[in-house]
C-alpha atoms as a PDB file:
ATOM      1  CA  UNK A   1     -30.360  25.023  62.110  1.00  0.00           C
ATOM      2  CA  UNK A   2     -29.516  22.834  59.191  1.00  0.00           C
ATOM      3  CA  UNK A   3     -31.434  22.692  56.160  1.00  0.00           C
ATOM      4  CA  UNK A   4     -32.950  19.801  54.393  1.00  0.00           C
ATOM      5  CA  UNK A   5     -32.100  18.973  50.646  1.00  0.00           C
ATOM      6  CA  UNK A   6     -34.817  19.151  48.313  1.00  0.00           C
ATOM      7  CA  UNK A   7     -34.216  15.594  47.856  1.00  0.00           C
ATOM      8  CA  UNK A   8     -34.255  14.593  51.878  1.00  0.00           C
ATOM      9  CA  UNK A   9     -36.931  16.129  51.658  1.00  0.00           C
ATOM     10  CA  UNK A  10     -38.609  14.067  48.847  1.00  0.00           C
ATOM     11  CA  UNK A  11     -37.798  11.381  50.750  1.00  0.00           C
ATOM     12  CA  UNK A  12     -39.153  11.660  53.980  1.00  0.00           C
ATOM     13  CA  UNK A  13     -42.524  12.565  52.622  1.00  0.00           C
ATOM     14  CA  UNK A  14     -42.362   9.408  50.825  1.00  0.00           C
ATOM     15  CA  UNK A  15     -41.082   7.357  53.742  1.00  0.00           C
ATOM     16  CA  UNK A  16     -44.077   9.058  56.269  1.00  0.00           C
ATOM     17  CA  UNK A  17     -46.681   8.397  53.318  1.00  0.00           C
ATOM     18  CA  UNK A  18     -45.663   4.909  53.779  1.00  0.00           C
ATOM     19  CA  UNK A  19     -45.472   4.264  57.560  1.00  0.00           C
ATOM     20  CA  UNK A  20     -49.141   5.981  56.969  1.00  0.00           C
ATOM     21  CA  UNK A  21     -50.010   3.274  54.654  1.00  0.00           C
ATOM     22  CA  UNK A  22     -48.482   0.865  56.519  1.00  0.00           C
ATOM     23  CA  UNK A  23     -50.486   1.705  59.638  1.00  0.00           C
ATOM     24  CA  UNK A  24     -53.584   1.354  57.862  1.00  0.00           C
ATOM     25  CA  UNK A  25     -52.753  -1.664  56.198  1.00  0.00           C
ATOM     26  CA  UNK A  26     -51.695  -3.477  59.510  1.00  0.00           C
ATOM     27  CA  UNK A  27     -55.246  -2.033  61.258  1.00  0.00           C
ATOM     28  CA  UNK A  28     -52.441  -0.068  63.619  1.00  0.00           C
ATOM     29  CA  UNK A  29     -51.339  -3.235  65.117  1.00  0.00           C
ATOM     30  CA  UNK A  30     -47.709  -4.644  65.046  1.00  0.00           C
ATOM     31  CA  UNK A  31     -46.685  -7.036  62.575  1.00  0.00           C
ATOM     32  CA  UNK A  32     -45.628  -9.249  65.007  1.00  0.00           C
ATOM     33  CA  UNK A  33     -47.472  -9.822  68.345  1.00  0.00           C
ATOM     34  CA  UNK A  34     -50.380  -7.591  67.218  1.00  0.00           C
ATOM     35  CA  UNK A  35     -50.194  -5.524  70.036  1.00  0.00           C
ATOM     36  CA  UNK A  36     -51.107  -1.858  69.546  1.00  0.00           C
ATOM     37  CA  UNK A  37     -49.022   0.202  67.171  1.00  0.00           C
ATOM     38  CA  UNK A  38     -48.530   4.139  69.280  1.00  0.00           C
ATOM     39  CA  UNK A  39     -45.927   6.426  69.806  1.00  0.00           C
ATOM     40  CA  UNK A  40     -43.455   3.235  70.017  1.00  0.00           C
ATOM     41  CA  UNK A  41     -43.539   1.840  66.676  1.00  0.00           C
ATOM     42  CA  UNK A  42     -40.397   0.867  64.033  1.00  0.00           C
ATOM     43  CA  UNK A  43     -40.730   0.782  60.376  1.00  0.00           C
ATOM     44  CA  UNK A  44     -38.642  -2.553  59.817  1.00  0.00           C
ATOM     45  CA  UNK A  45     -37.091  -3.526  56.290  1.00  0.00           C
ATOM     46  CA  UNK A  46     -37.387  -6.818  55.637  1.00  0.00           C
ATOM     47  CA  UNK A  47     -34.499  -7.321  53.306  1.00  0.00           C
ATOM     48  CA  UNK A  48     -32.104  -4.445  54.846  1.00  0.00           C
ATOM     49  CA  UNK A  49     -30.621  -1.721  52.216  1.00  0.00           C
ATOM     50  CA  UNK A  50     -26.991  -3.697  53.027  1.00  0.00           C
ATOM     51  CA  UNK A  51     -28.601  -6.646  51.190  1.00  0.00           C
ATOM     52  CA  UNK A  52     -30.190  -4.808  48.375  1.00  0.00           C
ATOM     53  CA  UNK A  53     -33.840  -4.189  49.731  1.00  0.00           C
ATOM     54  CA  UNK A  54     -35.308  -0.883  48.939  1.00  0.00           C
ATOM     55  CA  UNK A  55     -36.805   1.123  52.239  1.00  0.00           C
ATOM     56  CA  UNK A  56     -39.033   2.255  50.376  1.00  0.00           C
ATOM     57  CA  UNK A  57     -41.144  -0.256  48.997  1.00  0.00           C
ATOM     58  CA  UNK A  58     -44.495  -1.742  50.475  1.00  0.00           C
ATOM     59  CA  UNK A  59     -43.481  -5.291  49.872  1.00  0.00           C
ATOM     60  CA  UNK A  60     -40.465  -4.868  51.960  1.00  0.00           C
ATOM     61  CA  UNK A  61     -41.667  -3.006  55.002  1.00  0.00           C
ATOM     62  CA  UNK A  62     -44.043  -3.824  58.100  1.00  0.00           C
ATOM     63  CA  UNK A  63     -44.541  -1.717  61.108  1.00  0.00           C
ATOM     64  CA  UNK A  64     -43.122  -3.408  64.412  1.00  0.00           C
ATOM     65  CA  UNK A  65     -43.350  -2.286  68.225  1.00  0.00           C
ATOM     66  CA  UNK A  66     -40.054  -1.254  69.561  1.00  0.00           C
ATOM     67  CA  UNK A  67     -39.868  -4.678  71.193  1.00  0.00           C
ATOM     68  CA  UNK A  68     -40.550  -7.101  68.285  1.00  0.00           C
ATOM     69  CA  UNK A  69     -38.542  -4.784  66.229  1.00  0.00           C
ATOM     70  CA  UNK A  70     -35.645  -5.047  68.769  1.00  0.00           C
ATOM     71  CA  UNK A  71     -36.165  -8.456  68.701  1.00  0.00           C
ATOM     72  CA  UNK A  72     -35.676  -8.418  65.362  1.00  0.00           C
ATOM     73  CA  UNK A  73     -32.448  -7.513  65.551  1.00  0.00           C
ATOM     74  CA  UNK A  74     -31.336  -9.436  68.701  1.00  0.00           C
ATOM     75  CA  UNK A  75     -32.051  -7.067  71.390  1.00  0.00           C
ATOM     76  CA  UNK A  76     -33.992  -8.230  74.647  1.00  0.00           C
ATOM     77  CA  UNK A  77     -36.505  -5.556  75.421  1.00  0.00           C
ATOM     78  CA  UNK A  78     -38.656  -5.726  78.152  1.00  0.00           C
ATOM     79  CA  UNK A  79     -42.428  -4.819  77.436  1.00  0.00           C
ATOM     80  CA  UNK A  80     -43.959  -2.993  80.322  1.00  0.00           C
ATOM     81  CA  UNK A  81     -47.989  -3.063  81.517  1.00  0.00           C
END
């Protein structure tokens, strides 16, 4: 088993105190096509790190389901039911 930095570890709390946030914020619904936000749910940057956006930060984050988020970054998902 490998271990987690205390800093990884600083981090993730951070990143699930968001998505938590997040959730609330967006009533649990998807960003996108308000659909229900459950197991199958993506936080999405809006400004990617690779373009100097900070994952971390409210402003830059919503909460997608796996098929908007896919769509967000040209994938064609199917959505079942």
């Amino acid at each position: 088993m490998k271990c987690i930095s205390a800093k990884k570890q600083a981090q993730l709390k951070v990143e699930k105190e968001l998505t938590a946030l997040l959730y609330e914020k967006q009533g649990g619904l998807c960003a996108d096509c308000k659909c229900a936000l459950g197991w199958g749910s993506a936080k999405h940057e809006i400004k990617h790190r690779s373009q100097g956006g900070d994952p971390i930060d409210e402003a830059n984050t919503i909460l997608l389901c796996l098929v908007c988020h896919g769509a967000r970054h040209g994938q064609n998902l199917i959505r079942e039911g």
